[in-house]
N, C-alpha and C. Protein backbone atom coordinates (compact mmCIF):
# COMPACT_ATOMS: atom_id res chain seq x y z
N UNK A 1 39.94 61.77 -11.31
CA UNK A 1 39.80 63.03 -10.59
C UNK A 1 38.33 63.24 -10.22
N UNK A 2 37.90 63.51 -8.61
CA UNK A 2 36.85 63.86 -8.55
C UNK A 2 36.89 65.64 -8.47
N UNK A 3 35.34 65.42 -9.19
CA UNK A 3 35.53 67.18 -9.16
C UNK A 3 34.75 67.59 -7.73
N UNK A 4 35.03 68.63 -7.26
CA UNK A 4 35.06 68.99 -6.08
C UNK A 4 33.91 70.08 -5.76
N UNK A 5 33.98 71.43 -6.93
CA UNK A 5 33.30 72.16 -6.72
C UNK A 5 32.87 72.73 -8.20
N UNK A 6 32.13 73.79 -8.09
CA UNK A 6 31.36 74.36 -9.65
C UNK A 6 32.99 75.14 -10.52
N UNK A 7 33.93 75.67 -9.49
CA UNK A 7 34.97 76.09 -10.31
C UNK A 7 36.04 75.04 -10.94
N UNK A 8 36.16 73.91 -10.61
CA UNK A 8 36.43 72.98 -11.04
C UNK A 8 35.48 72.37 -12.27
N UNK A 9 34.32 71.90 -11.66
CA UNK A 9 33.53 71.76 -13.30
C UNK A 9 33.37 72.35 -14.30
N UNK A 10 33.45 73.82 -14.21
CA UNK A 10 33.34 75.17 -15.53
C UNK A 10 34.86 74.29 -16.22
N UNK A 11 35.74 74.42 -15.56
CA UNK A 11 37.21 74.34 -16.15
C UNK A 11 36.82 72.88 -16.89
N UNK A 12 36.39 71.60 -16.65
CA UNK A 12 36.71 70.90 -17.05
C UNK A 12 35.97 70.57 -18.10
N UNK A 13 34.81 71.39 -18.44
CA UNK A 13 33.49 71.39 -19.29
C UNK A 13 34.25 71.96 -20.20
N UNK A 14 34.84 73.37 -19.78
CA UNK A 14 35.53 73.57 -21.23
C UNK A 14 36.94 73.01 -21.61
N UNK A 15 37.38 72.46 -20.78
CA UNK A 15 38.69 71.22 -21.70
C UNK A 15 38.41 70.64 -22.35
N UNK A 16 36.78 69.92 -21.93
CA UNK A 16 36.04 68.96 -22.69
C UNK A 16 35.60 69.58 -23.99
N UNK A 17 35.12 70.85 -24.16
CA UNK A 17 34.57 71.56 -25.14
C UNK A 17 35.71 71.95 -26.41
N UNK A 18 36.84 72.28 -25.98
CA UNK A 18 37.99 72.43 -26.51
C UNK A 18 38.44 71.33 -27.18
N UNK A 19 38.51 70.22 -26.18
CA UNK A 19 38.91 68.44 -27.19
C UNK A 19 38.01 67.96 -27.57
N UNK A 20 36.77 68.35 -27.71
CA UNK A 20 35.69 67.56 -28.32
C UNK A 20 35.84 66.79 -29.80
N UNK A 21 35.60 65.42 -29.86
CA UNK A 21 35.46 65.34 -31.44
C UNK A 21 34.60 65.27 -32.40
N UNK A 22 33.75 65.74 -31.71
CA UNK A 22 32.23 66.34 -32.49
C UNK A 22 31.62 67.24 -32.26
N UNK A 23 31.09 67.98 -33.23
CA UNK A 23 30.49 69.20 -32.83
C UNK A 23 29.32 69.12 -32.06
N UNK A 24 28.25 68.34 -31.89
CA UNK A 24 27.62 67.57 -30.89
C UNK A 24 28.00 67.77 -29.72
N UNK A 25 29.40 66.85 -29.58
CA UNK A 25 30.09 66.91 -28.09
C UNK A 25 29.79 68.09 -27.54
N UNK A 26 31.33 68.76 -28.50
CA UNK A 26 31.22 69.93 -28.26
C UNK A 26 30.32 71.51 -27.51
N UNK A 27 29.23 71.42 -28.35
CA UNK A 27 28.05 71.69 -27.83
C UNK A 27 27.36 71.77 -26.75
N UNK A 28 27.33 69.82 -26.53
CA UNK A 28 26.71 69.67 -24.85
C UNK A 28 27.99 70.64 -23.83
N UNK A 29 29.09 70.45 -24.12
CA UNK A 29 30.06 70.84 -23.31
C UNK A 29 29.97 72.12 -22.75
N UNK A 30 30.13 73.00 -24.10
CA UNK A 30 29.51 74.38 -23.88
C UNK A 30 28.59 74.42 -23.22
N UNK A 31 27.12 73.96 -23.05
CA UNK A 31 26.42 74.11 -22.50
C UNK A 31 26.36 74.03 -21.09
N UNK A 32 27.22 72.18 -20.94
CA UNK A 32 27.93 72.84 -19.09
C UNK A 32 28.29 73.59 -18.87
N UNK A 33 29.05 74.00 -19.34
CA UNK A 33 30.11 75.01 -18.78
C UNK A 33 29.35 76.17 -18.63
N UNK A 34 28.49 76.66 -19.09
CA UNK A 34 27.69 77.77 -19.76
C UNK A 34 26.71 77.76 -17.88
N UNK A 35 26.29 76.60 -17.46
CA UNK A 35 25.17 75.98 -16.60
C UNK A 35 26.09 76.19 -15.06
N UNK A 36 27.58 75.71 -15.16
CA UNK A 36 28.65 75.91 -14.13
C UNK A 36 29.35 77.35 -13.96
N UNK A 37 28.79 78.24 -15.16
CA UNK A 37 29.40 79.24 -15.06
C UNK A 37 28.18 80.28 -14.28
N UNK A 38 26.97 79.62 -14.14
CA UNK A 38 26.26 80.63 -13.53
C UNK A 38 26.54 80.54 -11.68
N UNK A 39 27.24 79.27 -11.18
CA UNK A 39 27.54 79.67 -10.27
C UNK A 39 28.86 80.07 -9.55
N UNK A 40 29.23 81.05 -10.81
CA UNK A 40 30.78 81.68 -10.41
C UNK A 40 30.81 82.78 -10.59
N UNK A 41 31.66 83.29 -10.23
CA UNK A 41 32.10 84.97 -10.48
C UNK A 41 32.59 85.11 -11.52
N UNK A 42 32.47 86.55 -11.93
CA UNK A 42 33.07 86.87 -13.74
C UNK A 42 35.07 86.50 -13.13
N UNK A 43 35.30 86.57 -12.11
CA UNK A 43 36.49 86.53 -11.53
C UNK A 43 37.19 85.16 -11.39
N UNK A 44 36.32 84.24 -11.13
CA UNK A 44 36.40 82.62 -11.26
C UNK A 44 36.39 82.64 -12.46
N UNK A 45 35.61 82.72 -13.04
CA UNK A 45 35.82 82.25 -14.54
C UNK A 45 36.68 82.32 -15.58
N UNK A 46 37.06 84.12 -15.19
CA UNK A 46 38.27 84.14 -15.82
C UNK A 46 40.15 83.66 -15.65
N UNK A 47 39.41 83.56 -14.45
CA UNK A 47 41.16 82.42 -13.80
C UNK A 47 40.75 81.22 -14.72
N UNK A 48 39.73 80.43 -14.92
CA UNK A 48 39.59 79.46 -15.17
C UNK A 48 40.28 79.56 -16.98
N UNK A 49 39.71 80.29 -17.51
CA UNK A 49 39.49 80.91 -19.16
C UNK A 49 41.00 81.34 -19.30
N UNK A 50 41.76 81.97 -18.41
CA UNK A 50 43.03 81.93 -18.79
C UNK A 50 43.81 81.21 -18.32
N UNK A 51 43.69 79.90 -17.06
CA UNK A 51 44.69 78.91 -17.04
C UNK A 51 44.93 78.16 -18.82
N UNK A 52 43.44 78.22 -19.17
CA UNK A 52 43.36 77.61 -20.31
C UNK A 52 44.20 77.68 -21.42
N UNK A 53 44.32 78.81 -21.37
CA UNK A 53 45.01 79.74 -22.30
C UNK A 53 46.43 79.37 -22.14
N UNK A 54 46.87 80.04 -20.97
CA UNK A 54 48.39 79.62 -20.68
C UNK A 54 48.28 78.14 -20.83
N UNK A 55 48.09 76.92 -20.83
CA UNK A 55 48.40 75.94 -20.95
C UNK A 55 48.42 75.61 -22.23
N UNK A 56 47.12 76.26 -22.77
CA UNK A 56 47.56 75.94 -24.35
C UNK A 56 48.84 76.74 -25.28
N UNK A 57 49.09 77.50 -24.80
CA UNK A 57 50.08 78.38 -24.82
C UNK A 57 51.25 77.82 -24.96
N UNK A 58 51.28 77.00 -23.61
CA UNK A 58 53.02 76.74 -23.42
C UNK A 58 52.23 75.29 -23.97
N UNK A 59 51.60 74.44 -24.05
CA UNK A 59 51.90 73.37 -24.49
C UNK A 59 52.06 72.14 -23.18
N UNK A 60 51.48 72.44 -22.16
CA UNK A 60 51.21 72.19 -21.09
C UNK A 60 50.32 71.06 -20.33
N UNK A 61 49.52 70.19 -21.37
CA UNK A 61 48.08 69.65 -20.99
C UNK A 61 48.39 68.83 -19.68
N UNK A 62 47.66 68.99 -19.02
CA UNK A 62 47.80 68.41 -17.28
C UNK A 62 46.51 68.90 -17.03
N UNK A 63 45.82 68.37 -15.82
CA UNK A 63 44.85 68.76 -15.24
C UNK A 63 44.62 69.31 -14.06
N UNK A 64 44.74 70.53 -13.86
CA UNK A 64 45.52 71.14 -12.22
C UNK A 64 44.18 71.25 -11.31
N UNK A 65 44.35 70.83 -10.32
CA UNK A 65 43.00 70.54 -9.38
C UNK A 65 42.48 72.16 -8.92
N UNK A 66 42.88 73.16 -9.24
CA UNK A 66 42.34 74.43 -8.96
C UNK A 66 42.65 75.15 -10.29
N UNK A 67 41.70 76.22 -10.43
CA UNK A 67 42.10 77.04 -11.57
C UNK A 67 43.07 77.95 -11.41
């Protein structure tokens, strides 16, 4: 998957941050995401923050090309 735009990278920084297997990882991840989130809206982000959710939710893991 190429990523396309900054609302796409926030999302995938924190999938990454979420499956990390080190707290290390982890970390850097946050920190993207943290770096991708300054060029979004509190409105982007939160589509992004609750696809998350619902997927973890239902049990869902896929990677959907928009949030």
């Amino acid at each position: 998957m190429t990523i396309k735009n900054p609302q796409q990278a926030y999302y995938q920084a924190l999938v990454l941050a979420i499956t990390a297997e080190t707290e290390e990882q982890h970390k850097e991840c946050v920190s993207m995401a943290e770096s991708f989130a300054a060029n979004l809206s509190d409105k982007q982000q939160k589509e992004c923050q609750n696809k998350i959710v619902s997927i973890l939710k239902k049990g869902d893991f896929y990677t959907p090309q928009e949030c």
